[in-house]
Protein backbone atom coordinates (compact mmCIF):
# COMPACT_ATOMS: atom_id res chain seq x y z
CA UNK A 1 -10.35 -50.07 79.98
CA UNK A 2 -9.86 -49.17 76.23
CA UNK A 3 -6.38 -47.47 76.82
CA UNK A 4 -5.55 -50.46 78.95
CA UNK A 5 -6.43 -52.60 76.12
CA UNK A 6 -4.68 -50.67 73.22
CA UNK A 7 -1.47 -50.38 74.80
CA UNK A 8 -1.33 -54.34 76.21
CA UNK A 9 -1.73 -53.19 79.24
CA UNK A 10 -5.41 -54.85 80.08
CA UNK A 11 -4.70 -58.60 82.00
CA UNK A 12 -5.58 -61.64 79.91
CA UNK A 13 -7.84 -63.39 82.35
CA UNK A 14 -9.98 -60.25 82.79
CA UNK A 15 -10.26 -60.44 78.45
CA UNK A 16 -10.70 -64.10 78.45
CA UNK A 17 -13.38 -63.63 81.19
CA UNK A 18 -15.50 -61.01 79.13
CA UNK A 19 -14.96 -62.86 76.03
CA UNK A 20 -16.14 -66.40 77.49
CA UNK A 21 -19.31 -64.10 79.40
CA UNK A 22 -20.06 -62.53 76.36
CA UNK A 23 -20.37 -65.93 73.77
CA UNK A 24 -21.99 -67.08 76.85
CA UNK A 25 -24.59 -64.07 76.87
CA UNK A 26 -25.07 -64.40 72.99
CA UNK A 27 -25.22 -68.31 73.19
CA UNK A 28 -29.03 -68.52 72.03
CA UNK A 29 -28.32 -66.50 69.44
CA UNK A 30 -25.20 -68.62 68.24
CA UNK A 31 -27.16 -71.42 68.35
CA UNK A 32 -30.27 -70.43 66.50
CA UNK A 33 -27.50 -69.03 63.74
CA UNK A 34 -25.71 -72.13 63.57
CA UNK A 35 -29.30 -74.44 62.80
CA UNK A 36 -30.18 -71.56 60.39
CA UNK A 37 -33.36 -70.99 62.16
CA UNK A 38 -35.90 -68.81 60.29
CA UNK A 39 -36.25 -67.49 64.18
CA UNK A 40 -32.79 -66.52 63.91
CA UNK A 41 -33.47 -62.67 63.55
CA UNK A 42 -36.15 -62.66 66.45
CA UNK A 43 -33.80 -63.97 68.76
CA UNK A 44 -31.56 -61.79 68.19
CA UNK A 45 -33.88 -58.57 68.11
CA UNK A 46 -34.39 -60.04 71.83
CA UNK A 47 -30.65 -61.29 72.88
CA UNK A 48 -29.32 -57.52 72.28
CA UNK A 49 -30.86 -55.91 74.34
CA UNK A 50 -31.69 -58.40 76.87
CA UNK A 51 -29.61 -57.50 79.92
CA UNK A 52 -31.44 -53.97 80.07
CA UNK A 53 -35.00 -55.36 79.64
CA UNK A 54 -34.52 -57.54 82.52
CA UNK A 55 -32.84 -55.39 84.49
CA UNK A 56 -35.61 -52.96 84.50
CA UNK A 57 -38.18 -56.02 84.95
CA UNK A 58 -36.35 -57.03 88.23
CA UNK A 59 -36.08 -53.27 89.37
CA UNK A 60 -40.07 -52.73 88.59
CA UNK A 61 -41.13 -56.09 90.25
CA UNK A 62 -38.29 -57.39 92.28
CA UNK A 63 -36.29 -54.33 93.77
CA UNK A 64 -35.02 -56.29 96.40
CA UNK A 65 -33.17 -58.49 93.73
CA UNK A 66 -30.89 -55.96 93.00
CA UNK A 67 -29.52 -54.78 96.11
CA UNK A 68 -25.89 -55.22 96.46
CA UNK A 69 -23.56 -54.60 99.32
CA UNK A 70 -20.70 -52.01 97.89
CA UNK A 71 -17.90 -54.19 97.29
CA UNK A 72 -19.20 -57.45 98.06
CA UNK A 73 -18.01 -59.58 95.49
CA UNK A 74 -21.18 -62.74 95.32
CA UNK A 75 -24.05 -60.09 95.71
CA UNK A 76 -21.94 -58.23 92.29
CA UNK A 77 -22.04 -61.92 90.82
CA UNK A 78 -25.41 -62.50 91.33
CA UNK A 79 -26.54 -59.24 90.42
CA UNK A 80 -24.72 -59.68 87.02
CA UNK A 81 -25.95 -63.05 86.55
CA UNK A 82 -29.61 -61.93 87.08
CA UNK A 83 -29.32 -59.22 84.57
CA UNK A 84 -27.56 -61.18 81.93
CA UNK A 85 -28.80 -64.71 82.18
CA UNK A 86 -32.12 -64.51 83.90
CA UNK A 87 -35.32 -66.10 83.03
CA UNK A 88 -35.61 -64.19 80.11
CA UNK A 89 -31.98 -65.86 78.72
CA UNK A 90 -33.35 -69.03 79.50
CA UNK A 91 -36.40 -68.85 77.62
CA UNK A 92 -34.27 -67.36 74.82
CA UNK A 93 -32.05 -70.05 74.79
CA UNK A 94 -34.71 -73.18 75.19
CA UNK A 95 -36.22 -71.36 72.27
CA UNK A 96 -32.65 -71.20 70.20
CA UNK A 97 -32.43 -74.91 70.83
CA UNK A 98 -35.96 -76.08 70.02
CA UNK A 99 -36.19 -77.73 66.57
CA UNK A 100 -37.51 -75.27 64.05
CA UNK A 101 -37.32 -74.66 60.13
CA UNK A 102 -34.52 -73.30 58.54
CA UNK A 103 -33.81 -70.36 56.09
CA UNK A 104 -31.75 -71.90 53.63
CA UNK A 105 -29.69 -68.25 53.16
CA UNK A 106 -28.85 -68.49 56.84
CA UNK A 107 -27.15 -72.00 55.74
CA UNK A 108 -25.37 -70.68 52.85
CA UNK A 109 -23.91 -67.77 54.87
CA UNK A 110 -21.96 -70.70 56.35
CA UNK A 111 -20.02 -72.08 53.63
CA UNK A 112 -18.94 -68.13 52.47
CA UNK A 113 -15.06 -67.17 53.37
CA UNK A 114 -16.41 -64.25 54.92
CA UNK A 115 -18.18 -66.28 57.21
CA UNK A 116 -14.94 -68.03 58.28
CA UNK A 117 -13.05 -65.16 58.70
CA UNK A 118 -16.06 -63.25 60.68
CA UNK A 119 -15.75 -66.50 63.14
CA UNK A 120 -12.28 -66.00 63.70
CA UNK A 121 -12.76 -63.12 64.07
CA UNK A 122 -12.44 -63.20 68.61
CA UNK A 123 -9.19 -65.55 68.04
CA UNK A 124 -7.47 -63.00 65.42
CA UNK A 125 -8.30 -60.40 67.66
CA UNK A 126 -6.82 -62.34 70.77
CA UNK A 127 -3.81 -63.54 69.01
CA UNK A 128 -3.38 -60.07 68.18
CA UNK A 129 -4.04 -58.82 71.63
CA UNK A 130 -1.32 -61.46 72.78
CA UNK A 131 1.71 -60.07 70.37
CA UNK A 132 0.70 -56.70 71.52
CA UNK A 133 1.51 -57.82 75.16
CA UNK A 134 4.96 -58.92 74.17
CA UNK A 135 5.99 -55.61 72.77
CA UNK A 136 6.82 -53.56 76.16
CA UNK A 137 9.14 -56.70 77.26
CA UNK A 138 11.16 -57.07 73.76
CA UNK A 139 11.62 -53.16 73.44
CA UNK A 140 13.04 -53.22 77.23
CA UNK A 141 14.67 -56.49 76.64
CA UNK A 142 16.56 -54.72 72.50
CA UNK A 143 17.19 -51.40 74.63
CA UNK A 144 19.31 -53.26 77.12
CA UNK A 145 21.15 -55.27 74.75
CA UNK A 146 21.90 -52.50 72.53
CA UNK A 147 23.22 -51.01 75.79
CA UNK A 148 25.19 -53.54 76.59
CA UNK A 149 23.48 -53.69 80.00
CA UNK A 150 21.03 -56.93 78.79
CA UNK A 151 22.70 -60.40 80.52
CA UNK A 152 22.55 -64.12 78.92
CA UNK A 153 18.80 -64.13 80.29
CA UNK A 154 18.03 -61.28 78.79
CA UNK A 155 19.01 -62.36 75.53
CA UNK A 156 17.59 -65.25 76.06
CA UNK A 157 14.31 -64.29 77.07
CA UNK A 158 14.36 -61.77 74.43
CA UNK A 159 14.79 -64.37 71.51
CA UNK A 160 12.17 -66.32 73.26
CA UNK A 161 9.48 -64.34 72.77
CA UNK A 162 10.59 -62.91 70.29
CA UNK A 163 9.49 -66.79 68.58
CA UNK A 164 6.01 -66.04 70.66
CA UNK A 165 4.88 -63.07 68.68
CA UNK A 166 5.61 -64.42 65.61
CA UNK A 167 3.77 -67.33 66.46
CA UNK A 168 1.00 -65.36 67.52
CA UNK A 169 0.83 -62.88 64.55
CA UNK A 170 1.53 -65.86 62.13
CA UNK A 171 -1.61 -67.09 63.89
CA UNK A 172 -3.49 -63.77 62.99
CA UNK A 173 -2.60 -64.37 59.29
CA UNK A 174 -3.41 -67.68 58.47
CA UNK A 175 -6.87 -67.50 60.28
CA UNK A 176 -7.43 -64.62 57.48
CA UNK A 177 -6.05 -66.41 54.45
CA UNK A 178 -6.92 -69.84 55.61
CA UNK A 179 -8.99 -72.36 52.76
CA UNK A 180 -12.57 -72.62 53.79
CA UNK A 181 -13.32 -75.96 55.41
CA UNK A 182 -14.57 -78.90 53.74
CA UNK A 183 -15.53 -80.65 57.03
CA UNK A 184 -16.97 -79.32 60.52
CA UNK A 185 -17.59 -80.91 63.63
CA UNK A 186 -21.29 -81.26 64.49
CA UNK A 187 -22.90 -80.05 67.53
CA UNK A 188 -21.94 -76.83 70.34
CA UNK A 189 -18.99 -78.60 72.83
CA UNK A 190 -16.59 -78.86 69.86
CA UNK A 191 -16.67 -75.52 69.55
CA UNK A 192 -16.49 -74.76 72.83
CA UNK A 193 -13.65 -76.85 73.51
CA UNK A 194 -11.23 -75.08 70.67
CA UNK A 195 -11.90 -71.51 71.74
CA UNK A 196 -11.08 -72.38 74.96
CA UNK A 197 -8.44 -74.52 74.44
CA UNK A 198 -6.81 -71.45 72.13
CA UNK A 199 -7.64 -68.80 74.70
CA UNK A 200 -6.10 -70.22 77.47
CA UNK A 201 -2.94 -71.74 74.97
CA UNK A 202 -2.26 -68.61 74.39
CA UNK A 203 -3.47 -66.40 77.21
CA UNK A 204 -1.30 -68.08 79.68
CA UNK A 205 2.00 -66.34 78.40
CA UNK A 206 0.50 -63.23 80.18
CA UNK A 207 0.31 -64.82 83.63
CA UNK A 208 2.06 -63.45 85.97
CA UNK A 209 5.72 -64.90 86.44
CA UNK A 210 7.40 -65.93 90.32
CA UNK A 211 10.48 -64.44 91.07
CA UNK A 212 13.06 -67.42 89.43
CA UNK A 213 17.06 -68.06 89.96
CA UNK A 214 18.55 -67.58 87.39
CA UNK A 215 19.29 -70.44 85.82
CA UNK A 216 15.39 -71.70 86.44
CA UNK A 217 14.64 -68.32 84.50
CA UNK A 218 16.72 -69.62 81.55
CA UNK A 219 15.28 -72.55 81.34
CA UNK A 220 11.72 -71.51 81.28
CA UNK A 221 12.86 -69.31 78.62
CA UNK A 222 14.37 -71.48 76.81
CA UNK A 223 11.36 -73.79 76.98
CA UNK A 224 9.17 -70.94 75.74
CA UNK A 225 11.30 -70.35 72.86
CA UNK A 226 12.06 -73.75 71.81
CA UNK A 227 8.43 -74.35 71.79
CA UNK A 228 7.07 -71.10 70.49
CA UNK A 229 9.86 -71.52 67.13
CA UNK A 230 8.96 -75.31 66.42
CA UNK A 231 5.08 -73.93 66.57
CA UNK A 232 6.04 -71.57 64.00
CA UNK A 233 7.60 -73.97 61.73
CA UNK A 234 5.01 -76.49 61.97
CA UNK A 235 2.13 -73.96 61.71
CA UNK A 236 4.13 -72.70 58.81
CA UNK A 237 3.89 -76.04 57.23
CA UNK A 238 0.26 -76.15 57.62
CA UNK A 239 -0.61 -72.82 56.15
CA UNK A 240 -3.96 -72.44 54.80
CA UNK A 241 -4.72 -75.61 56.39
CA UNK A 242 -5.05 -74.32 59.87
CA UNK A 243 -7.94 -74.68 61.79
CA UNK A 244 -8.88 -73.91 65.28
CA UNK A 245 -11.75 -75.20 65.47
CA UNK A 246 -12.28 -79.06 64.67
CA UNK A 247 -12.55 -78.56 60.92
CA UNK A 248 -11.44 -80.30 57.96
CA UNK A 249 -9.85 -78.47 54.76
CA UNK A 250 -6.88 -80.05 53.68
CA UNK A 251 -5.36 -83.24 54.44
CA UNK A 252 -1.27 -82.54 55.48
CA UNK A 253 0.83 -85.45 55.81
CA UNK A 254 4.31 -84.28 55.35
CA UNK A 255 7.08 -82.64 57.49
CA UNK A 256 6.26 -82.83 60.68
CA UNK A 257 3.03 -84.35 60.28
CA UNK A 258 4.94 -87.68 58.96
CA UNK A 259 6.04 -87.80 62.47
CA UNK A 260 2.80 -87.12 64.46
CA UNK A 261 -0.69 -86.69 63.54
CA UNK A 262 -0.76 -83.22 65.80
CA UNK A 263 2.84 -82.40 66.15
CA UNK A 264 1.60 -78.48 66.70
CA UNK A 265 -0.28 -79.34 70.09
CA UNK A 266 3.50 -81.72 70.96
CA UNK A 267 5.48 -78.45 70.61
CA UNK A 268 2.44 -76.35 72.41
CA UNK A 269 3.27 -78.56 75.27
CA UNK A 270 6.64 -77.43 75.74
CA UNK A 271 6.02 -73.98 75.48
CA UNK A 272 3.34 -74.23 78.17
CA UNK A 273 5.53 -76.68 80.39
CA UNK A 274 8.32 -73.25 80.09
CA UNK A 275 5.26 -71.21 80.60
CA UNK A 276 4.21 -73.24 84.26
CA UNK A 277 7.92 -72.48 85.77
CA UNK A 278 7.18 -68.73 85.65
CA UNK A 279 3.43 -68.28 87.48
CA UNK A 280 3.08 -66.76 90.70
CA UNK A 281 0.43 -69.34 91.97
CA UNK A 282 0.75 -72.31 93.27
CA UNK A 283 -1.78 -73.90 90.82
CA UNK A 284 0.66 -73.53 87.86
CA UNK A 285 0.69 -76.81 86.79
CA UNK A 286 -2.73 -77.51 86.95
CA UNK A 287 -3.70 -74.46 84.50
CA UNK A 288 -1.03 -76.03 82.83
CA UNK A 289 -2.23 -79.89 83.03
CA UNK A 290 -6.08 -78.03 82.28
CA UNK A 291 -4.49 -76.65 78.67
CA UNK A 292 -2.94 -79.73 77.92
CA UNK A 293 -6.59 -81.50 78.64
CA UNK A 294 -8.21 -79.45 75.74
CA UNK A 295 -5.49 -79.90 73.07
CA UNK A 296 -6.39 -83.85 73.44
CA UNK A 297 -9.63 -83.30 73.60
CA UNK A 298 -9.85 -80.91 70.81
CA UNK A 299 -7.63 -83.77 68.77
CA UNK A 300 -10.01 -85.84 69.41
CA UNK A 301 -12.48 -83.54 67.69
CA UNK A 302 -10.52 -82.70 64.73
CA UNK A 303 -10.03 -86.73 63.63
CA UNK A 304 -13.45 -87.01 63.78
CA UNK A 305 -14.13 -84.97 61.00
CA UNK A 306 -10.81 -85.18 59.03
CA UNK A 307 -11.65 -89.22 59.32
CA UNK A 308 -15.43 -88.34 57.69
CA UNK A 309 -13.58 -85.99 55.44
CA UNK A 310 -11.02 -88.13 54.08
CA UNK A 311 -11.38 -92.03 53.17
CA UNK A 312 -7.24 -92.37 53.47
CA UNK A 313 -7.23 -90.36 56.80
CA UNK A 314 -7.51 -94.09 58.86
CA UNK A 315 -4.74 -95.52 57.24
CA UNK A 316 -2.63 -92.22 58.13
CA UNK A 317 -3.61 -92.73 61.72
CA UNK A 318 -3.13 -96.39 61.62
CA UNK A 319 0.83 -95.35 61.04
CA UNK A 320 1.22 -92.56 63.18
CA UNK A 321 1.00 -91.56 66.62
CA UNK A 322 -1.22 -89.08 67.78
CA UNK A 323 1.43 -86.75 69.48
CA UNK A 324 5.09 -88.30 69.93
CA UNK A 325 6.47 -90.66 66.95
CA UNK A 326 6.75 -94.17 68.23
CA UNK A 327 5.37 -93.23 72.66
CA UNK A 328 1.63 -92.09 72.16
């Protein structure tokens, strides 16, 4: 699994599952960090090592429990979800979310740049991940035009993502060098929303692609490209802005964001609309439709706080459409 995941070679829903399982596994001890719980440290003495305790609870007590037929896939599911997120999770996390007093150090943790960066940490890693995928396609894609064997959707193609890496590894930097935020949405679903919304935004570039015509290949690469580029620009324009979470830390304005009040999610549309043409299923466009769900609800998130964070925010809004200048 390593190898598969050092040369790009691992499938993004596989990563996205473990990642999601994983926050999901940790969740009481997220929670108990983010209150600043003096319990913070006990719970997660007991999250760690949680899935082995109660596995060998369930084998001691409940043997039966644990049976699984080989290669059924609920008994593996259940199994799994016994050993992770059994009772002993539960009371974990009823404990994480059970008011309590708070170590003020915990608290100021929160406010350091290292603690901004250490959250982004999953997304710089996954943005990361995502260029890395990219890199067996463009080296195929430069061979055969430096050939002289590479056709106009090769070129094409190769241009358009091409624009996706350096989105994604423009992504990578700014989450490192970003200003620490003056503003943060309250509560768990926020957060929730924004990884996932990011995850899957990006994720879904590694899907696998249908077997296109030619000229529907072009235009799904075109649509990639076009929208992968203009998120570069307008991400560039943000700089140390940039949030991916709903988070305030500087109020932008100008360039694009004269035009639209989240002109980076407009442009993320396109790119996912080339994205849809290309999957194998026959859900496509309701991955697609799902992605596009979480960008507006994440929007709504982010002028929340920006609106708490800046007095002249609701006049900006007042003036300028949420996503297309002058429609919505």
């Amino acid at each position: 699994m390593l190898q598969a995941i050092l040369t790009g070679q691992a499938k993004s829903s596989v990563l996205l599952g473990v990642a999601i399982g994983l926050f999901l596994y940790l969740l009481p001890s997220v929670l108990s960090f983010l209150k600043g719980q003096k319990r913070f440290w006990i719970i997660l003495a007991l999250n760690l090592p949680l899935t082995f305790v109660q596995s060998l609870v369930f084998q001691k007590f409940f043997p039966g429990l644990l049976v699984m037929q080989p290669g059924d896939i609920a008994d593996t599911l259940r199994v799994g979800a016994l050993a992770n997120f059994g009772p002993g999770w539960l009371l974990l996390l009823y404990w994480a979310l059970k008011p309590g007093d708070t170590d003020a150090r915990l608290l100021a943790v929160q406010q350091t740049k290292f603690y901004d960066v250490a959250a982004g940490l999953p997304l710089i890693l996954w943005f990361a991940y995502g260029a890395l995928q990219l890199r067996a396609v463009l080296a195929r894609d430069a061979a055969m035009m430096s050939a002289g064997t590479g056709g106009l959707f090769i070129w094409v193609q190769f241009f358009s993502l091409l624009a996706a890496a350096c989105f994604d590894l423009l992504l990578v930097y700014l989450l490192v060098v970003r200003d620490r935020p003056v503003g943060k949405a309250k509560g768990i679903l926020p957060r929730f929303f924004g990884f996932l919304g990011t995850f899957l935004g990006v994720g879904i570039l590694q899907l696998p692609v249908a077997p296109l015509g030619l000229g529907m290949q072009i235009v799904a690469a075109l649509l990639i490209g076009l929208g992968s580029l203009s998120s570069f620009l307008v991400l560039w324009r943000l700089g140390k802005s940039f949030s991916i979470m709903p988070e305030a830390r500087k109020l932008v304005t100008g360039g694009p964001y004269a035009w639209a009040r989240h002109p980076l999610y407009t442009v993320e549309m396109i790119t996912i609309a080339g994205t849809a043409l290309q999957f194998q299923a026959p859900w496509s466009w309701a991955v697609a439709a799902v992605v596009v769900v979480l960008l507006w609800i994440r929007s709504h998130y982010e002028e929340q706080v920006l609106a708490e964070s800046f007095p002249e925010y609701s006049e900006y809004r007042a003036r300028t459409k949420r996503f297309i200048p002058g429609v919505i």
